[in-house]
C-alpha atoms as a PDB file:
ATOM      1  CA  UNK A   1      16.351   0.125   9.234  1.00  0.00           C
ATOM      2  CA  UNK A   2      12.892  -0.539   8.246  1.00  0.00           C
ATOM      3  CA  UNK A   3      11.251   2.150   5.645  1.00  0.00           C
ATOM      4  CA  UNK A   4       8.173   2.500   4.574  1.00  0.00           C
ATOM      5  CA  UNK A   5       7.433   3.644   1.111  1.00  0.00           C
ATOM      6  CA  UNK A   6       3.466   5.178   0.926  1.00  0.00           C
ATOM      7  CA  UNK A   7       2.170   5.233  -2.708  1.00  0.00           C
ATOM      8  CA  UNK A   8      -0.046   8.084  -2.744  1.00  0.00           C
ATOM      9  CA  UNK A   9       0.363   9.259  -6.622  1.00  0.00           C
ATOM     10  CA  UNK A  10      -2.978   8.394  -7.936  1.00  0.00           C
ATOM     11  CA  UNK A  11      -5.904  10.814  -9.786  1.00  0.00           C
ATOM     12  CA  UNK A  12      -8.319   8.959  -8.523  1.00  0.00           C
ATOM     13  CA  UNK A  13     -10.305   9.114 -11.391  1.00  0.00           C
ATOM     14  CA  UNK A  14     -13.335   6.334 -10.054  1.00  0.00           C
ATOM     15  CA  UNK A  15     -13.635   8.442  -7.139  1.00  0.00           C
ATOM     16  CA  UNK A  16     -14.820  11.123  -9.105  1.00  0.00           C
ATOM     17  CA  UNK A  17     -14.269  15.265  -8.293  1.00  0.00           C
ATOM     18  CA  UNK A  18     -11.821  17.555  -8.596  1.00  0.00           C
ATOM     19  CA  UNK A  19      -9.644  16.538  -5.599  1.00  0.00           C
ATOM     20  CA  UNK A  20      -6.902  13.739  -5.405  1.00  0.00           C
ATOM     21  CA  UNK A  21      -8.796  10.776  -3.267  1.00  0.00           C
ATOM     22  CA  UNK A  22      -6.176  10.400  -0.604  1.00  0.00           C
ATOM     23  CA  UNK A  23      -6.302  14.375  -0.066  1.00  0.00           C
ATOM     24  CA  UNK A  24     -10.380  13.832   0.489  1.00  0.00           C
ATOM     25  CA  UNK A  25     -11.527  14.567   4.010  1.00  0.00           C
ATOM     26  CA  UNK A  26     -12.509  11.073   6.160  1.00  0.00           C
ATOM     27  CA  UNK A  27     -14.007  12.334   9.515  1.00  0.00           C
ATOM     28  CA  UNK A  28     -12.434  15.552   9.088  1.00  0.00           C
ATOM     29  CA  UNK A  29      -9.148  14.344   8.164  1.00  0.00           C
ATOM     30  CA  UNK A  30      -7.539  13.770   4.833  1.00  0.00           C
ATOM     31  CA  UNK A  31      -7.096  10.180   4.138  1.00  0.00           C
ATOM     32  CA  UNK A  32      -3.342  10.478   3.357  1.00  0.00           C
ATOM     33  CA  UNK A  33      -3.204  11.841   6.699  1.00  0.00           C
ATOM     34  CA  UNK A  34      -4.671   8.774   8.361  1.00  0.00           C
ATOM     35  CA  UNK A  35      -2.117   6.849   6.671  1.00  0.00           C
ATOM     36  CA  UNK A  36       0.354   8.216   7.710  1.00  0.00           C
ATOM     37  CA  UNK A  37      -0.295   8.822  11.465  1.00  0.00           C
ATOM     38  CA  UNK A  38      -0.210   4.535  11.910  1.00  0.00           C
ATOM     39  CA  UNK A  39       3.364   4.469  10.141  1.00  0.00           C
ATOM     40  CA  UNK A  40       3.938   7.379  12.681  1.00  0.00           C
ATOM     41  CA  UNK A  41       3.250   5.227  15.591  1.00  0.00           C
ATOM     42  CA  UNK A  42       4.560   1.981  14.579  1.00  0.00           C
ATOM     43  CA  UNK A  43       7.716   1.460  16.475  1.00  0.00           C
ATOM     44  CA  UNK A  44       9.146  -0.945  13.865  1.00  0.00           C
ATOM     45  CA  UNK A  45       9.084   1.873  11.222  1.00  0.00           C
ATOM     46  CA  UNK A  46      12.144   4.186  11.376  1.00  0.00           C
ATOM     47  CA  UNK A  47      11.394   6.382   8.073  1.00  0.00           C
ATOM     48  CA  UNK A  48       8.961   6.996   5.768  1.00  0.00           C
ATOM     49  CA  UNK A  49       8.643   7.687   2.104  1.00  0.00           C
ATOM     50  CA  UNK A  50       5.689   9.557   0.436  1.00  0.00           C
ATOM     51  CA  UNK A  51       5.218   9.416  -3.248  1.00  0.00           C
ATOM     52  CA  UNK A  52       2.849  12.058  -4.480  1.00  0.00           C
ATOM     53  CA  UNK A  53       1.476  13.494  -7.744  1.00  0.00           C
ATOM     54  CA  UNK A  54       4.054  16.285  -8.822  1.00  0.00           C
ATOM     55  CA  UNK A  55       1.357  19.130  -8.050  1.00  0.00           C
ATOM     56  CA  UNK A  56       0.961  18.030  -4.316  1.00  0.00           C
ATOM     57  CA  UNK A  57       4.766  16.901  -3.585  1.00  0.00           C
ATOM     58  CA  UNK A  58       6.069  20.451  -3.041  1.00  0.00           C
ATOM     59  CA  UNK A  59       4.137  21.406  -0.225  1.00  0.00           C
ATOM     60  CA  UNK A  60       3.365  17.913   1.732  1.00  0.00           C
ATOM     61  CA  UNK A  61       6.837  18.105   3.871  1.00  0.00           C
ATOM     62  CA  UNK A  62       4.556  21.854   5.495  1.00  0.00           C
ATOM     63  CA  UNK A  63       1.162  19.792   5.594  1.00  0.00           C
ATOM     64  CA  UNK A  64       2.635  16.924   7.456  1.00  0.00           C
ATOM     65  CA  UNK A  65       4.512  18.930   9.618  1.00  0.00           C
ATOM     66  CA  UNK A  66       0.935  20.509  11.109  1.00  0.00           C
ATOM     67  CA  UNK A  67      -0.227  16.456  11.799  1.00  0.00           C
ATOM     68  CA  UNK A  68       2.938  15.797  13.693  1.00  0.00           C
ATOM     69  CA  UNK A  69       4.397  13.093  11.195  1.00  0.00           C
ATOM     70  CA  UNK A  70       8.027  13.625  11.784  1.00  0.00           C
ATOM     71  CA  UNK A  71       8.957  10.241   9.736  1.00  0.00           C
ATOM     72  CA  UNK A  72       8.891  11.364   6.521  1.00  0.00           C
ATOM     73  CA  UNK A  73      12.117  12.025   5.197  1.00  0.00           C
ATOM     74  CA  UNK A  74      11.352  12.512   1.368  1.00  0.00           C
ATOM     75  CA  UNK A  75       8.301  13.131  -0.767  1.00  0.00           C
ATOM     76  CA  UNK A  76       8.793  12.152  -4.114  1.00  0.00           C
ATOM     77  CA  UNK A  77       7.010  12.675  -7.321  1.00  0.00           C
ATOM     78  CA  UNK A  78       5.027   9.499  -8.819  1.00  0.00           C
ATOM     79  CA  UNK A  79       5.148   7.898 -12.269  1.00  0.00           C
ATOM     80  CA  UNK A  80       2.675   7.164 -14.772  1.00  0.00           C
ATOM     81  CA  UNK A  81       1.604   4.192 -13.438  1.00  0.00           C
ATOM     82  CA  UNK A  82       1.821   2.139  -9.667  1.00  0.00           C
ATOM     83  CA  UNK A  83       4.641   0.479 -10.349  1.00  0.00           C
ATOM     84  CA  UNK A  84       6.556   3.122 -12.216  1.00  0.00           C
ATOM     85  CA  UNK A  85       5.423   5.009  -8.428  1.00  0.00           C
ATOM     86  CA  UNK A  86       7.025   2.689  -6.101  1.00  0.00           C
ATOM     87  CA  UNK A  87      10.290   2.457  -7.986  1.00  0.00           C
ATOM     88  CA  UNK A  88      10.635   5.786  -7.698  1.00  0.00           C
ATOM     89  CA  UNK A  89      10.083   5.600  -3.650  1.00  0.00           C
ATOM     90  CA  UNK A  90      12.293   2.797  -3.814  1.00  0.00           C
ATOM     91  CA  UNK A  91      14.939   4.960  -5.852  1.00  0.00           C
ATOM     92  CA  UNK A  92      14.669   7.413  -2.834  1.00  0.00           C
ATOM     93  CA  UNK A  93      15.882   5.017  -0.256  1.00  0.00           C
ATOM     94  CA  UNK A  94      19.210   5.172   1.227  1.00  0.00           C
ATOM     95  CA  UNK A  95      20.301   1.295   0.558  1.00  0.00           C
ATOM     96  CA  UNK A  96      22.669   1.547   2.975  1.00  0.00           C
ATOM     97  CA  UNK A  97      20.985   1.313   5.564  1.00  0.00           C
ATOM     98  CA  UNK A  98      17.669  -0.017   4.509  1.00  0.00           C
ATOM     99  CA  UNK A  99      16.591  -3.600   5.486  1.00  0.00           C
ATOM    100  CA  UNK A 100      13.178  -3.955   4.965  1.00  0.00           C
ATOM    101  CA  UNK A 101      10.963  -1.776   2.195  1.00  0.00           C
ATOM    102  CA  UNK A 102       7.088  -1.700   3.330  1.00  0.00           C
ATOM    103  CA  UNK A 103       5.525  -0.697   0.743  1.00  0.00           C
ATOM    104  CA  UNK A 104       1.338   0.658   1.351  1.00  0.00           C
ATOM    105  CA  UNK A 105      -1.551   2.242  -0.384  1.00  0.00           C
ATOM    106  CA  UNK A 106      -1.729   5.713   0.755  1.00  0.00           C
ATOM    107  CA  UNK A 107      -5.654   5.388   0.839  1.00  0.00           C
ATOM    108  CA  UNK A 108      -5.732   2.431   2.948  1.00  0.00           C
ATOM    109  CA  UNK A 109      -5.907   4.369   6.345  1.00  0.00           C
ATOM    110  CA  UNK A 110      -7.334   1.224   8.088  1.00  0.00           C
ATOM    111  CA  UNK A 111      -4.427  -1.069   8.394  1.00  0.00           C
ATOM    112  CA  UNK A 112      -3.015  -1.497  12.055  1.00  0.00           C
ATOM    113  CA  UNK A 113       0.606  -0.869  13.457  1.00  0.00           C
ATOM    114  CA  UNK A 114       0.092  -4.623  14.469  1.00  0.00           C
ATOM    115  CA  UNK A 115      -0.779  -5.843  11.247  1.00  0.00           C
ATOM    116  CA  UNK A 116       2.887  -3.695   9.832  1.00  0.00           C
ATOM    117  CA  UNK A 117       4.525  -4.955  12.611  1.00  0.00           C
ATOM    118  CA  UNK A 118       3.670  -8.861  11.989  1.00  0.00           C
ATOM    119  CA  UNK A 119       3.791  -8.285   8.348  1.00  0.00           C
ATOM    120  CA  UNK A 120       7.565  -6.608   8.737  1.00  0.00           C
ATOM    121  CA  UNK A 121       8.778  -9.563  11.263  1.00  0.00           C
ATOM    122  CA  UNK A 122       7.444 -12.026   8.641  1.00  0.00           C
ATOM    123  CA  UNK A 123       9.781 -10.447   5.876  1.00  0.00           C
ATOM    124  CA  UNK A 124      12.883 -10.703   8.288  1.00  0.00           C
ATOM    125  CA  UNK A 125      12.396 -14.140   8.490  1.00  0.00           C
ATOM    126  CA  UNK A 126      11.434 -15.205   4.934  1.00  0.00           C
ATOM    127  CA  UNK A 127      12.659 -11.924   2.845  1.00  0.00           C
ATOM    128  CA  UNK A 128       8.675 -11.524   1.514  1.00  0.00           C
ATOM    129  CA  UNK A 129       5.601 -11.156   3.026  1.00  0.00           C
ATOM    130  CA  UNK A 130       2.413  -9.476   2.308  1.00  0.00           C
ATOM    131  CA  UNK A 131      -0.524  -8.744   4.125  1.00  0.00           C
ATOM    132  CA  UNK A 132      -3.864 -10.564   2.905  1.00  0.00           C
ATOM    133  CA  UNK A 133      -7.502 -11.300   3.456  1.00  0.00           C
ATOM    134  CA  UNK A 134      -9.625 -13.798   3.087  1.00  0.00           C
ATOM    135  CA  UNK A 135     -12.252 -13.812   0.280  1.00  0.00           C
ATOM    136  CA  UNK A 136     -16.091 -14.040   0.993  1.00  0.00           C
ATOM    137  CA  UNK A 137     -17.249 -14.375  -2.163  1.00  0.00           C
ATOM    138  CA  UNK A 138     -18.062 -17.369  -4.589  1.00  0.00           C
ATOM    139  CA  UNK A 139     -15.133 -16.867  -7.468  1.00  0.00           C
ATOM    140  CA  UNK A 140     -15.741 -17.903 -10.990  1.00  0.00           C
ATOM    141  CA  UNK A 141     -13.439 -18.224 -13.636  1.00  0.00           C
ATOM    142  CA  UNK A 142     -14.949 -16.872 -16.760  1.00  0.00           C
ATOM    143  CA  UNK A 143     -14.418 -16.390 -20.398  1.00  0.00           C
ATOM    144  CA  UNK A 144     -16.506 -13.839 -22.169  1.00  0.00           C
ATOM    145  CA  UNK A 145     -19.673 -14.376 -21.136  1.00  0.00           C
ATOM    146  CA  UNK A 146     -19.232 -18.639 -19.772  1.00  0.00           C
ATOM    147  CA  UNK A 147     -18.183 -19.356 -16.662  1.00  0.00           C
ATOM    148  CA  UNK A 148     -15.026 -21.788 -16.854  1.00  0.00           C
ATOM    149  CA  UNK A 149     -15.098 -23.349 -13.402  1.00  0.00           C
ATOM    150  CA  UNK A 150     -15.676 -22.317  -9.924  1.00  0.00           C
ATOM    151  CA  UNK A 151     -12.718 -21.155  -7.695  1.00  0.00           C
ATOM    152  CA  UNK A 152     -12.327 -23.046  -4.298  1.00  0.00           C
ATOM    153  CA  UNK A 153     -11.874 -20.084  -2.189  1.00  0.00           C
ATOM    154  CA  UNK A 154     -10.046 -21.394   0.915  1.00  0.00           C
ATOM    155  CA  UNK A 155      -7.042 -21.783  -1.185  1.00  0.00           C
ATOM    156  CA  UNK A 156      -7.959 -18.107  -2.282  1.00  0.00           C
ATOM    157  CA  UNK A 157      -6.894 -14.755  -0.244  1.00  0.00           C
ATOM    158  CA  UNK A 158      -7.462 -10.758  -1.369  1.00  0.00           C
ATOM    159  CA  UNK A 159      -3.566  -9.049  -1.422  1.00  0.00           C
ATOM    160  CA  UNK A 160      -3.569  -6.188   0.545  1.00  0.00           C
ATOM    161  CA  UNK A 161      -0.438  -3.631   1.349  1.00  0.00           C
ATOM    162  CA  UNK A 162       1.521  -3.258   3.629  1.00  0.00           C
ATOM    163  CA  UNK A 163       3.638  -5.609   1.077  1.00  0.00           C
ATOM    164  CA  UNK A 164       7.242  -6.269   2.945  1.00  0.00           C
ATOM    165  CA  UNK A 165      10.411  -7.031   1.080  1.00  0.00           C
ATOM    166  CA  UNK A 166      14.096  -7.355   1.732  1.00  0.00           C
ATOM    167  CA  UNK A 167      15.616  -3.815   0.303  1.00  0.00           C
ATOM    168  CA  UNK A 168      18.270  -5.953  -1.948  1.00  0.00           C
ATOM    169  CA  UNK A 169      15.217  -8.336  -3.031  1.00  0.00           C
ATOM    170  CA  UNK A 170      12.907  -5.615  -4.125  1.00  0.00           C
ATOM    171  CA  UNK A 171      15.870  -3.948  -6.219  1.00  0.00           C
ATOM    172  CA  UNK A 172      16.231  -6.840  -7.413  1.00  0.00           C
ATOM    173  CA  UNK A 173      12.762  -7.632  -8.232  1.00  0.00           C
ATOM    174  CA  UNK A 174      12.376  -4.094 -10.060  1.00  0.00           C
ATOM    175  CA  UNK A 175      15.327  -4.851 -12.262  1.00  0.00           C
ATOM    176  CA  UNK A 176      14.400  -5.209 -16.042  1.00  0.00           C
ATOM    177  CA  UNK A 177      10.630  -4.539 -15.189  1.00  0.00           C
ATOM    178  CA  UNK A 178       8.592  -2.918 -17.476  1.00  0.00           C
ATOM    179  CA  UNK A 179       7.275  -0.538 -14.825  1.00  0.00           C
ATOM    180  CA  UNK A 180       4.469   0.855 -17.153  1.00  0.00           C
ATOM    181  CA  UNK A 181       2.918  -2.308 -17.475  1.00  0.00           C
ATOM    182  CA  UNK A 182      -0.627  -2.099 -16.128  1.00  0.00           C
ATOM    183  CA  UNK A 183      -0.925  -5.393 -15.422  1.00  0.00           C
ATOM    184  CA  UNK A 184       2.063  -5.061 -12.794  1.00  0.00           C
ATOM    185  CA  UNK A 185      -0.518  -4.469 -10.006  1.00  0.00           C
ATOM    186  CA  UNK A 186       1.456  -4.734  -6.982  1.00  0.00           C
ATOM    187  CA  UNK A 187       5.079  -5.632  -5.959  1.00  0.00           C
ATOM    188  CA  UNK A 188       4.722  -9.079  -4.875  1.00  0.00           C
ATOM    189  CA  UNK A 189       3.856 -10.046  -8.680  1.00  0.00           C
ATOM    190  CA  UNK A 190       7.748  -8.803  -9.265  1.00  0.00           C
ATOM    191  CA  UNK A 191       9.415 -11.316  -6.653  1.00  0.00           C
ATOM    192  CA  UNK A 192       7.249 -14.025  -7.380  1.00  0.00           C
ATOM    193  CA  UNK A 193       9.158 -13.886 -10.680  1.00  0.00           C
ATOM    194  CA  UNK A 194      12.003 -14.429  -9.413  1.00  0.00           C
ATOM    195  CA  UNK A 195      11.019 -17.940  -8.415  1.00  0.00           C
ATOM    196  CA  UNK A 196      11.053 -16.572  -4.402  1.00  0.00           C
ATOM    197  CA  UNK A 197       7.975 -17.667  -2.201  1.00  0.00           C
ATOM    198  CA  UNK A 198       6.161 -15.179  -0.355  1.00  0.00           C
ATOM    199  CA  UNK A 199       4.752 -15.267   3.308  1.00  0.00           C
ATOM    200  CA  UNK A 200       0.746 -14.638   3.740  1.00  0.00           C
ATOM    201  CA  UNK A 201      -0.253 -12.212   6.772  1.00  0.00           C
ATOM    202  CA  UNK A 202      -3.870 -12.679   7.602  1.00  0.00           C
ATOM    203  CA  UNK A 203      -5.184  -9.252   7.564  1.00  0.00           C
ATOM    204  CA  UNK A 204      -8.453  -8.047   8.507  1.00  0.00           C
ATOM    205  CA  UNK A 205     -11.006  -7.488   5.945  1.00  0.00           C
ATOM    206  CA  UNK A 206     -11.184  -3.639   6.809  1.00  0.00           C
ATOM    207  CA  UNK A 207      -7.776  -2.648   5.274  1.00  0.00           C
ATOM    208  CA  UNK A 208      -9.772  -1.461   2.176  1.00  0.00           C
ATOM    209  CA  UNK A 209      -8.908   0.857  -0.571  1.00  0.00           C
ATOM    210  CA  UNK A 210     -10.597   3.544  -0.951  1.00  0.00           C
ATOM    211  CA  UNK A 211     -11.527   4.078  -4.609  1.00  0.00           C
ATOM    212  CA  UNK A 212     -14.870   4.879  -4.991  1.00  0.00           C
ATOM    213  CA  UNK A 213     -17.528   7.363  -3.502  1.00  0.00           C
ATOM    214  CA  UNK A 214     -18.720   4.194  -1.849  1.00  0.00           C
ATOM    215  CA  UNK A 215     -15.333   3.025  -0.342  1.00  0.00           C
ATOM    216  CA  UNK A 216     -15.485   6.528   1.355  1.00  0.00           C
ATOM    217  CA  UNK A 217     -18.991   5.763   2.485  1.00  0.00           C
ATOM    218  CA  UNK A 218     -18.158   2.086   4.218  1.00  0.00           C
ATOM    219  CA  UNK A 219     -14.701   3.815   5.473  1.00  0.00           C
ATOM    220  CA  UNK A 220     -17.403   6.943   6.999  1.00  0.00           C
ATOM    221  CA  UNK A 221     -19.150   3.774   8.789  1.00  0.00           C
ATOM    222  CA  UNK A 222     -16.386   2.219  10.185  1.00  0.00           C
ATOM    223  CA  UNK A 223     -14.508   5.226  11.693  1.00  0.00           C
ATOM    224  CA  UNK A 224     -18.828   5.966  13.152  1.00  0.00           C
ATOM    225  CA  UNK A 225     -19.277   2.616  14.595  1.00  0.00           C
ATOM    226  CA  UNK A 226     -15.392   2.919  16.167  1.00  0.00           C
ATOM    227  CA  UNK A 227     -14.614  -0.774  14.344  1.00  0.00           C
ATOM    228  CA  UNK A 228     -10.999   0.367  13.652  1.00  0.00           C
ATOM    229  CA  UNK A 229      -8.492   0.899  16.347  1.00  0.00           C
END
């Protein structure tokens, strides 16, 4: 069975205000909410995980209910940091039945059941893949204030979640970790130190995070101008 674990624990403290970011209204529905509803109608997800701040875990199960998000099995209470977050999700599944672990950004409300879908199939085949995106930008590397060299940026991509890992793999990957390290800044750093290789899923460039009070402007746009679906 194929569960997805949505890491939804954050402050938010770039976004600014008093409310959690993925709780913040985007076209009259909270973000988390968005989320959710694609893992909803992806046929190759059979459960789903929510990891929340403490505060907002207790009632979630009630708030879902109202959105029709009958997936959700378990909403668990977050760590200090990401990683810390996602073990705990990961703690929650039942391994005996698990196969694949999908793990995703609770504020990234734009990816598509296709993209999960292709993303999932790729981590049957290979036990890792994660979505990505190609980068637009000119990347330098840079010391201080010197720039060290330019990046060639074909050979370059953006990670994005859903991130897709065999359940045993990801265990494994989480063993030993120092889960408060905030350099640990998303799973596939873990298995990559295991020595495993780890399948790319082109992704489109509007799976973005919202973060800031001008991610939630660009995400405003995009729902407008109807370039999701």
């Amino acid at each position: 069975m194929n569960v997805a674990i949505i890491v939804a624990a954050g402050h938010g403290s770039r976004m600014g205000g008093k409310r959690a970011k993925q709780f913040l209204d985007l076209a009259g529905t909270p973000i988390i909410i968005r989320t959710l509803t694609v893992f909803e109608q992806c046929e190759v997800i059979k459960e789903v995980i929510v990891v929340l701040a403490a505060p907002e875990a207790a009632g979630f199960l009630t708030l879902a209910g109202q959105h029709g998000l009958r997936k959700i099995s378990r909403v668990v209470p977050g760590g200090r940091t990401r990683c810390e977050s996602v073990l705990r999700g990961l703690e929650a599944v039942r391994a005996t039945t698990a196969e694949i672990v999908v793990i995703h950004d609770g504020v990234r409300p734009f990816v598509t059941a296709d993209e999960i879908s292709r993303t999932v199939a790729a981590a049957i085949a290979n036990e890792a893949a994660v979505l990505v995106a190609e980068v637009n930008d000119t990347i330098k590397e840079v010391a201080g204030n010197l720039i060290l060299q330019t990046m060639d940026r074909r050979t370059l991509r953006r990670a994005l979640t859903p991130q897709c890992f065999r359940y045993d793999l990801l265990r494994r990957a989480y063993e030993g970790a120092n889960v408060l390290d905030p350099e640990l800044t998303d799973d596939s750093m873990l298995v990559e130190r295991l020595g495993k290789k780890v399948t790319a899923i082109e992704g489109s460039p509007r799976n973005i995070k919202i973060t800031t009070p001008e991610d939630l402007v660009i995400a405003e746009a995009i729902i407008k101008e109807g370039l999701w679906c």
